[in-house]
Every structure is written in structure tokens, then in C-alpha cells.
PDB file of N, CA and C in Angstrom:
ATOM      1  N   UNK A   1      -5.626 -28.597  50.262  1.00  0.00           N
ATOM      2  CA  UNK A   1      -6.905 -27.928  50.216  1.00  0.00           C
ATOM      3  C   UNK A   1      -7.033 -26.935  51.385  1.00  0.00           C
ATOM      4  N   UNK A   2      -6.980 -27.881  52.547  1.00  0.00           N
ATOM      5  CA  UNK A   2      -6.513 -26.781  54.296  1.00  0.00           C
ATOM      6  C   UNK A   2      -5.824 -25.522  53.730  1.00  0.00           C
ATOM      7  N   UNK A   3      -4.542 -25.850  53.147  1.00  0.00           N
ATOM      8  CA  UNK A   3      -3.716 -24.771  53.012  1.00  0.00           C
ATOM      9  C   UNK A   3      -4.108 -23.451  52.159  1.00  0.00           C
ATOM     10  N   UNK A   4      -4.398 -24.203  50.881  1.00  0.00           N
ATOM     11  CA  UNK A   4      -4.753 -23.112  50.307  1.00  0.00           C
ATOM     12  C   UNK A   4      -5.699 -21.936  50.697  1.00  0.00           C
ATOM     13  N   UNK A   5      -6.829 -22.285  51.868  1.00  0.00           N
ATOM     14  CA  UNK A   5      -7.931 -22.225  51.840  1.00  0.00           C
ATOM     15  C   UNK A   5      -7.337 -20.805  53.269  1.00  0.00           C
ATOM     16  N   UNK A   6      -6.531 -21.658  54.205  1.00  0.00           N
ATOM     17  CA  UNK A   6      -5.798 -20.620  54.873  1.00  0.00           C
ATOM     18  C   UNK A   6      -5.197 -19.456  54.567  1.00  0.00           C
ATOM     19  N   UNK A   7      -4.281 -19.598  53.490  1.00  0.00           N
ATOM     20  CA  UNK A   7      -3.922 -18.994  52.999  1.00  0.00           C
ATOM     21  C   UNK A   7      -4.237 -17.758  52.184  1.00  0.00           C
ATOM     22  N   UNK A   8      -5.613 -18.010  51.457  1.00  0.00           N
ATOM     23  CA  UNK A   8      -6.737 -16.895  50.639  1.00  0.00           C
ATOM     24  C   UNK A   8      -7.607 -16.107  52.197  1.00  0.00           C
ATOM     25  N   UNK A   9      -7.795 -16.915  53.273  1.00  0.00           N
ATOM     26  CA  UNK A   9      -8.300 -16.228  54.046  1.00  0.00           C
ATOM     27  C   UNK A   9      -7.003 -15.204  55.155  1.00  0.00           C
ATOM     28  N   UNK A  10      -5.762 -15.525  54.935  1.00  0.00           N
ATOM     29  CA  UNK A  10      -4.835 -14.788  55.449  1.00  0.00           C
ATOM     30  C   UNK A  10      -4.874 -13.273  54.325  1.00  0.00           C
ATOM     31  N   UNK A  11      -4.510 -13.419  53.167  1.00  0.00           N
ATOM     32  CA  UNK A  11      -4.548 -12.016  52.456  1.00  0.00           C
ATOM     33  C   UNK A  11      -5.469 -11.917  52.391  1.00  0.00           C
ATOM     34  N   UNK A  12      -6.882 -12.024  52.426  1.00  0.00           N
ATOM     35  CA  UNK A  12      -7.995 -11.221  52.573  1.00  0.00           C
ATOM     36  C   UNK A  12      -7.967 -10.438  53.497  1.00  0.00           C
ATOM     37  N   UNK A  13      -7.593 -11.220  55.317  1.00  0.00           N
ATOM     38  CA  UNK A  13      -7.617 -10.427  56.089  1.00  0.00           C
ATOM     39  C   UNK A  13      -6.599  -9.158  56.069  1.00  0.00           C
ATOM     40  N   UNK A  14      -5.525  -9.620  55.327  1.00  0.00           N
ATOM     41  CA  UNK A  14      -4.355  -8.578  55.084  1.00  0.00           C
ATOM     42  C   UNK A  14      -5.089  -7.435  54.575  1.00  0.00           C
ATOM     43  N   UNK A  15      -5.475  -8.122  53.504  1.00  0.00           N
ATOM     44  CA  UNK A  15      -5.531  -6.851  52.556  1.00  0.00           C
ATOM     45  C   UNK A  15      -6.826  -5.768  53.037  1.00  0.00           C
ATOM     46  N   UNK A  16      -8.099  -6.648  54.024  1.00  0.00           N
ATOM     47  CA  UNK A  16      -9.134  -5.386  54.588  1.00  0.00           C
ATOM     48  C   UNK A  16      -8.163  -4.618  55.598  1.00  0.00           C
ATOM     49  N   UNK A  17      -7.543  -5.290  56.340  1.00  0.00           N
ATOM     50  CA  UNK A  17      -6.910  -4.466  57.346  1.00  0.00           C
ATOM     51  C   UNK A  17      -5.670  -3.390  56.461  1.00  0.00           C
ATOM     52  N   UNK A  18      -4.834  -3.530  55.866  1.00  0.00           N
ATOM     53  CA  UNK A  18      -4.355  -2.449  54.828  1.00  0.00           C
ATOM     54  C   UNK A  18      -4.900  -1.104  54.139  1.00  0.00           C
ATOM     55  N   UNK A  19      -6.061  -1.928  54.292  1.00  0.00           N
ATOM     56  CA  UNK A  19      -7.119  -0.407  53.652  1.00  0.00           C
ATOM     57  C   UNK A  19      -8.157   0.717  54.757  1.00  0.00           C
ATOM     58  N   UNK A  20      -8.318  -0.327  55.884  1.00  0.00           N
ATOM     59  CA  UNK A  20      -8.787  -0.052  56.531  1.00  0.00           C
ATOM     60  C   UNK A  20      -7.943   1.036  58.106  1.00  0.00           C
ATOM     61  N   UNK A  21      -6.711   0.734  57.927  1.00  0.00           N
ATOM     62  CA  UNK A  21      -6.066   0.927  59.225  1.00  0.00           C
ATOM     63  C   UNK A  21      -6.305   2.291  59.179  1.00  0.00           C
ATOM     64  N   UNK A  22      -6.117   3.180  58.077  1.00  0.00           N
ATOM     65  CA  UNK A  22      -5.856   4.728  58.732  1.00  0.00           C
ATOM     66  C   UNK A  22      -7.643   5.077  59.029  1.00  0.00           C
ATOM     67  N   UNK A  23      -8.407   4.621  58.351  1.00  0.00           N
ATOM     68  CA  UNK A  23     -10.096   4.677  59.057  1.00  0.00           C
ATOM     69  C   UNK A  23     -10.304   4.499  59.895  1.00  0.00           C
ATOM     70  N   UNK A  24     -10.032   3.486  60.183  1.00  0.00           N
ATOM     71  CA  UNK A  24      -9.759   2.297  61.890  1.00  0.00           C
ATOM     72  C   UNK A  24      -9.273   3.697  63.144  1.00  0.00           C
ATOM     73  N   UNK A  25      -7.884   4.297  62.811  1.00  0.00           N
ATOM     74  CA  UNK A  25      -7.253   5.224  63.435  1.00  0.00           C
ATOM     75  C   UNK A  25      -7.476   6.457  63.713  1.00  0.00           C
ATOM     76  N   UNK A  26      -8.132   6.616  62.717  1.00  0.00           N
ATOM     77  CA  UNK A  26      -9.418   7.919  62.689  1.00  0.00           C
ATOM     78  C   UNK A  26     -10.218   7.952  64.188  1.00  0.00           C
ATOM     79  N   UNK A  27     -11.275   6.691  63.307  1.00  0.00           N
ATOM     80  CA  UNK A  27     -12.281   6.790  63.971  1.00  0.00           C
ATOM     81  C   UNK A  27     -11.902   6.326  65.497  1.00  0.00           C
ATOM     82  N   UNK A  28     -10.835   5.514  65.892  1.00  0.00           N
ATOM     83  CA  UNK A  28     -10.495   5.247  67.269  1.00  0.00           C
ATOM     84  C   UNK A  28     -10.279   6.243  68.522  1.00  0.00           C
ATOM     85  N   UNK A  29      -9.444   7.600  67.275  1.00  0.00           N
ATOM     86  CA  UNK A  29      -9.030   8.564  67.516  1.00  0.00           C
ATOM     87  C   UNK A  29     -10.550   9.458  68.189  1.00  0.00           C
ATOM     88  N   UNK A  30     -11.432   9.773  67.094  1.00  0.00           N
ATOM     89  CA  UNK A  30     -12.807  10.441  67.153  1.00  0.00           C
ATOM     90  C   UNK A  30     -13.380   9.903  68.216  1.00  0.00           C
ATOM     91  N   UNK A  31     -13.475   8.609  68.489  1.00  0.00           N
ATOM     92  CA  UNK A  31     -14.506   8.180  69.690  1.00  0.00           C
ATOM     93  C   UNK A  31     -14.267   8.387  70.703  1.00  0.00           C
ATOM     94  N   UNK A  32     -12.531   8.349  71.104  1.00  0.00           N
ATOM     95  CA  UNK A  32     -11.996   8.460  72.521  1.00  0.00           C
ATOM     96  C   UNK A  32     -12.297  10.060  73.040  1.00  0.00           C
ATOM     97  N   UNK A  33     -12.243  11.190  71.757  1.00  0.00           N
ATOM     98  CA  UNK A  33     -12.257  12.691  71.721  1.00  0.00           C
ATOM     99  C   UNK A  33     -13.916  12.708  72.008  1.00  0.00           C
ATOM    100  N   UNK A  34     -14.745  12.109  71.192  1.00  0.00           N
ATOM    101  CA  UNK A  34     -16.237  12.650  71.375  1.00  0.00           C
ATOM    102  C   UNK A  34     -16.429  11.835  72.738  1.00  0.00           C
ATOM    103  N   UNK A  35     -16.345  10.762  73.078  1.00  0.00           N
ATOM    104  CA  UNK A  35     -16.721  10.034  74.228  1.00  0.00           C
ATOM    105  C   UNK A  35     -16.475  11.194  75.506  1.00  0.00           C
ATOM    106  N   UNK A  36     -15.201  11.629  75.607  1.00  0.00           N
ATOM    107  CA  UNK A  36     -14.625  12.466  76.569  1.00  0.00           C
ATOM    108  C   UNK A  36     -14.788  13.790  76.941  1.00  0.00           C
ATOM    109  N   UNK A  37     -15.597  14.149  75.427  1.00  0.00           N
ATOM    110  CA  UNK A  37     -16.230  15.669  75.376  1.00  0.00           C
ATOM    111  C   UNK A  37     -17.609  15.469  76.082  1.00  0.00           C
ATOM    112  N   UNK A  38     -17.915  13.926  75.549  1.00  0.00           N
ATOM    113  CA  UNK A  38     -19.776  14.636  76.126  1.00  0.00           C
ATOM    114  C   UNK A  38     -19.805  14.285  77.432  1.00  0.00           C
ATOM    115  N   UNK A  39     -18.906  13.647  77.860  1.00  0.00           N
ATOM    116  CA  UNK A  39     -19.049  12.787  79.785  1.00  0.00           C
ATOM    117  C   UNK A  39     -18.232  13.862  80.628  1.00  0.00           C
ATOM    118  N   UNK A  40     -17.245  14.914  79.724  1.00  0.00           N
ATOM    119  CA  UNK A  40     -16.233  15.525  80.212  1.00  0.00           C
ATOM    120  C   UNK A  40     -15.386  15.055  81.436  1.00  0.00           C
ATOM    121  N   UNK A  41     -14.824  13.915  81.022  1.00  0.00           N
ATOM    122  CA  UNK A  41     -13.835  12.918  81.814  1.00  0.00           C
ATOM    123  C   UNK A  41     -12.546  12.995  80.970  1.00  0.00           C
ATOM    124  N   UNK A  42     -11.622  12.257  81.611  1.00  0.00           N
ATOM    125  CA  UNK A  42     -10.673  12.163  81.345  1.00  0.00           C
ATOM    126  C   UNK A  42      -9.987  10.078  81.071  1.00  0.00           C
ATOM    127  N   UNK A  43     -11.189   9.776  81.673  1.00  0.00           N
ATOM    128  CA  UNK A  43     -10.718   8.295  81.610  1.00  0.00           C
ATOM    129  C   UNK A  43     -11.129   8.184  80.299  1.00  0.00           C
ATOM    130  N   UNK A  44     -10.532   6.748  79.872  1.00  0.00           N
ATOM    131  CA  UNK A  44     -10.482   6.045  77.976  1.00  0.00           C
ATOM    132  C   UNK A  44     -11.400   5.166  78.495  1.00  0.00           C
ATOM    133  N   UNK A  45     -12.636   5.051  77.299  1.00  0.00           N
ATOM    134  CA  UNK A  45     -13.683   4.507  77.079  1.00  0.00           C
ATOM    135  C   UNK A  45     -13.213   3.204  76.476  1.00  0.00           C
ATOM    136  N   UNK A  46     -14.053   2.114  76.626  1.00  0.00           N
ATOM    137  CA  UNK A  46     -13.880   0.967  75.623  1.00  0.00           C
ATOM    138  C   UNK A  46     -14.354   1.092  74.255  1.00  0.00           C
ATOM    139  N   UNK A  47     -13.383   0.862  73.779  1.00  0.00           N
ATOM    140  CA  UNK A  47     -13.691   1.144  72.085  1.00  0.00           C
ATOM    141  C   UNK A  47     -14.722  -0.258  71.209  1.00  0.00           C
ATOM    142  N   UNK A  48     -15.558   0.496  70.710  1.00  0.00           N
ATOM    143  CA  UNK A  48     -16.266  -0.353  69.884  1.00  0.00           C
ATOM    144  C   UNK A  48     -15.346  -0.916  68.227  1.00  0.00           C
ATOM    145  N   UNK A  49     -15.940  -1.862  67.864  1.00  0.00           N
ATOM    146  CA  UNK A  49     -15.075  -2.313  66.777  1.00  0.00           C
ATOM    147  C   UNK A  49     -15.146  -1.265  65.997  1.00  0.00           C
ATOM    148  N   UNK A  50     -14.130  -1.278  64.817  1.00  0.00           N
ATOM    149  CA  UNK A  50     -14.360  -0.488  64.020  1.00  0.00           C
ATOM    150  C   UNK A  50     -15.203  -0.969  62.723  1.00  0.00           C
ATOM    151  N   UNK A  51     -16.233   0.237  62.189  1.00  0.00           N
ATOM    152  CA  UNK A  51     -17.316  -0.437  61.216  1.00  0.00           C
ATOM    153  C   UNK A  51     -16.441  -0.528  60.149  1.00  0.00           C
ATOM    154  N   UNK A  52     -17.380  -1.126  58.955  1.00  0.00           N
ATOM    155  CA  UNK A  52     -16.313  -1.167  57.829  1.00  0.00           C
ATOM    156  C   UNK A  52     -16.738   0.218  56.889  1.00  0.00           C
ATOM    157  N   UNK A  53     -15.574   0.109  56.675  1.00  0.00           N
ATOM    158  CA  UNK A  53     -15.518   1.812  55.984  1.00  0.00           C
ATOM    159  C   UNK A  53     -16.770   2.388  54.796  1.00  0.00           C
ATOM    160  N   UNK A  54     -17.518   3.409  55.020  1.00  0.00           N
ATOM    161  CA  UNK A  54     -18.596   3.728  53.998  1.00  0.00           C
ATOM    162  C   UNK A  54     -17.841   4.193  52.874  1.00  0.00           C
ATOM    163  N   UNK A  55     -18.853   4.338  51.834  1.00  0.00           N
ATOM    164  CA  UNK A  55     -18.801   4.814  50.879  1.00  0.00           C
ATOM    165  C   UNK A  55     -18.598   6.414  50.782  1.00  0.00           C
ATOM    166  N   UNK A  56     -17.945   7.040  50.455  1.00  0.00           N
ATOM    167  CA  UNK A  56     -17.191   8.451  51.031  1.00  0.00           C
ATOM    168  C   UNK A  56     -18.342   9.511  50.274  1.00  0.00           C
ATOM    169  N   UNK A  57     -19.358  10.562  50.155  1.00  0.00           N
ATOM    170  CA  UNK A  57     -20.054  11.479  49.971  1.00  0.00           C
ATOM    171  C   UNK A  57     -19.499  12.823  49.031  1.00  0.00           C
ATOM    172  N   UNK A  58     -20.281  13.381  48.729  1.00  0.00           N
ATOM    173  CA  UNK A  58     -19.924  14.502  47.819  1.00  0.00           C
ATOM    174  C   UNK A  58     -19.237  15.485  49.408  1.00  0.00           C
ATOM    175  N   UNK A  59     -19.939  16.173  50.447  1.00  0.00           N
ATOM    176  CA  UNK A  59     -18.964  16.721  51.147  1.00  0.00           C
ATOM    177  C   UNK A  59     -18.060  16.137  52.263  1.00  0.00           C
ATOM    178  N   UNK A  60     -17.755  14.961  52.081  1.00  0.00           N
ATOM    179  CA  UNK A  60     -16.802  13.925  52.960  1.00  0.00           C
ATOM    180  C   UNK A  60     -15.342  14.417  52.704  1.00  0.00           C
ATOM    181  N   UNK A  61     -14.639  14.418  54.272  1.00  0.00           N
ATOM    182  CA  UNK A  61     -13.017  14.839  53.520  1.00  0.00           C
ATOM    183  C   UNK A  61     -12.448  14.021  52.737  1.00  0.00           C
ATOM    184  N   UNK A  62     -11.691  13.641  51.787  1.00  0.00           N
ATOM    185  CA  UNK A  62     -10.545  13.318  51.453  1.00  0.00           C
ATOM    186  C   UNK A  62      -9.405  12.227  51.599  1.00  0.00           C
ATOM    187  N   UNK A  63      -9.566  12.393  53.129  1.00  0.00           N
ATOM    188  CA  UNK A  63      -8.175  11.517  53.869  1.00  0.00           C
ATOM    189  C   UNK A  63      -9.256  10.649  54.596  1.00  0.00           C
ATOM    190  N   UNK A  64      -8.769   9.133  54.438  1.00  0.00           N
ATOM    191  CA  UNK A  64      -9.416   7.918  55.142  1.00  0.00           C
ATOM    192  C   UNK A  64      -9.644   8.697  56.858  1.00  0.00           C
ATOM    193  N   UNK A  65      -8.679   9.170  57.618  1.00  0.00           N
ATOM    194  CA  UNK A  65      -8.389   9.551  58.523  1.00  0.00           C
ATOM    195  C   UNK A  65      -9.404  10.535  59.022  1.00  0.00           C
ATOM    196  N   UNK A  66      -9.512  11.889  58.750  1.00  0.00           N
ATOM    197  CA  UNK A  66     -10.382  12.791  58.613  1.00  0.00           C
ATOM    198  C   UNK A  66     -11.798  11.994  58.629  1.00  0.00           C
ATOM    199  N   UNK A  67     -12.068  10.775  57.610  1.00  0.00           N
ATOM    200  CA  UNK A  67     -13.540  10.448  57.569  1.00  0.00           C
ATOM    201  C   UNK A  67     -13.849   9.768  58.657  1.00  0.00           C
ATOM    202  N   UNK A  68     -12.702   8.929  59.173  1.00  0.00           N
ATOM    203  CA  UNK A  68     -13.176   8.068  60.624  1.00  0.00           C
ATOM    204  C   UNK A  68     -13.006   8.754  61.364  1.00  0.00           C
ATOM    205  N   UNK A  69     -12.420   9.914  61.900  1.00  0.00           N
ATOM    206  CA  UNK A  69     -12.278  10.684  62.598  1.00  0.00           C
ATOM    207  C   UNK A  69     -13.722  11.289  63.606  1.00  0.00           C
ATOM    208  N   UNK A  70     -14.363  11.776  62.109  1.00  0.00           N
ATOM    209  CA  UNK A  70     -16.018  12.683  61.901  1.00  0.00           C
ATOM    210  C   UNK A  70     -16.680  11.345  62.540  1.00  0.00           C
ATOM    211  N   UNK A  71     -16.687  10.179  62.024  1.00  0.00           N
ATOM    212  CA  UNK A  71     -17.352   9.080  62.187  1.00  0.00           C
ATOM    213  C   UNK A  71     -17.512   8.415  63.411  1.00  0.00           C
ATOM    214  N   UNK A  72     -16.315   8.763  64.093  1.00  0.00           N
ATOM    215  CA  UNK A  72     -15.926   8.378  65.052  1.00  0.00           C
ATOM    216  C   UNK A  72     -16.306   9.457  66.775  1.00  0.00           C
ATOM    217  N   UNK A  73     -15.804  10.273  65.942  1.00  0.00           N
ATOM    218  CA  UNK A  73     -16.375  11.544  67.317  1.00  0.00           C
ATOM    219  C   UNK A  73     -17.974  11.282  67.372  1.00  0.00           C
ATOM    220  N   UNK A  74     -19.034  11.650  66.498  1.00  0.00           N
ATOM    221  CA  UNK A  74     -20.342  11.443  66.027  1.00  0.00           C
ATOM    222  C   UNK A  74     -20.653  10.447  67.192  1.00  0.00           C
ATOM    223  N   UNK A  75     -20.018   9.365  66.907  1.00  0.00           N
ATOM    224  CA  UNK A  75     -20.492   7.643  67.613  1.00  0.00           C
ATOM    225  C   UNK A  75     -20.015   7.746  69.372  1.00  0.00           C
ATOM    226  N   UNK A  76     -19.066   8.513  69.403  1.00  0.00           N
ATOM    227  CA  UNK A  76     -18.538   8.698  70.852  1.00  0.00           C
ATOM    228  C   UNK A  76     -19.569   9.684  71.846  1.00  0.00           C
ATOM    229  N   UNK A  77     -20.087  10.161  70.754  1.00  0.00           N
ATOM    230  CA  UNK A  77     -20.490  12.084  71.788  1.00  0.00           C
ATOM    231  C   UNK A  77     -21.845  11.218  71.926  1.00  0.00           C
ATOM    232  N   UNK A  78     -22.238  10.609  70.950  1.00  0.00           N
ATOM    233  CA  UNK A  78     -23.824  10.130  71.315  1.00  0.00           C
ATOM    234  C   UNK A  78     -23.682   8.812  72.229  1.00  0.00           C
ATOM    235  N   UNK A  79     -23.007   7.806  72.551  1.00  0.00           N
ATOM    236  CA  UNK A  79     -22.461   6.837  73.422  1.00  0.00           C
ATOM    237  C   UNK A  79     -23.010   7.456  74.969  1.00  0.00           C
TER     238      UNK A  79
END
């Protein structure tokens, strides 16, 4: 029962993190860039978790990457 139960919660976590990584990388990317633009420093900020990915918009880019990116700078510059 343990096992199984481990086991469904191991590929779940697999499988959000699979979908999630290039968003994740984006937006990690965006926060460290907006954080650094609005303080105009050079030191790396502590990164907040990453949210879970929205629902993508009529003018949203394309690439997971690009969207956490936007998402990510946004959350940094106002920080």
C-alpha cells in the first residue's frame, strides 16, 4: 500500500517537474535580470519558488521559456 502510494507520488512529482522545468528556467532567468535592473547591482538575489505555470493568453509567447521569462522579470523589477 506504502509502496504504491510512493510511487504515484514519485511520477507525479516527475511528471510536474518535466513540464515545468523550461518555465521554472525562464522565469529564474527573468527574476535574476529584473531584480538586477531595478536595484542596478550586480549581486544574485534569492530566488522565490517558482509559481505553477498559467494558463498561456491570446498575446503570450509561444515557448514555455519566453513566458517565464516575462513572468519572471515583471516579479523581479517590482521585488
Amino acid at each position: 500500500m506504502i509502496k504504491n502510494f510512493l510511487l504515484t507520488l514519485f511520477f507525479i512529482f516527475f511528471i510536474s517537474t518535466a513540464h515545468a522545468s523550461d518555465f521554472c528556467n525562464g522565469f529564474n532567468n527573468g527574476f535574476i535580470t529584473g531584480w538586477k535592473m531595478a536595484r542596478n547591482s550586480n549581486m544574485k538575489p534569492f530566488l522565490p519558488f517558482c509559481p505553477m505555470k498559467p494558463i498561456k493568453g491570446f498575446g503570450d509567447p509561444k515557448s514555455d521559456y519566453e513566458h517565464g521569462y516575462i513572468i519572471g522579470y515583471n516579479k523581479g523589477s517590482r521585488s
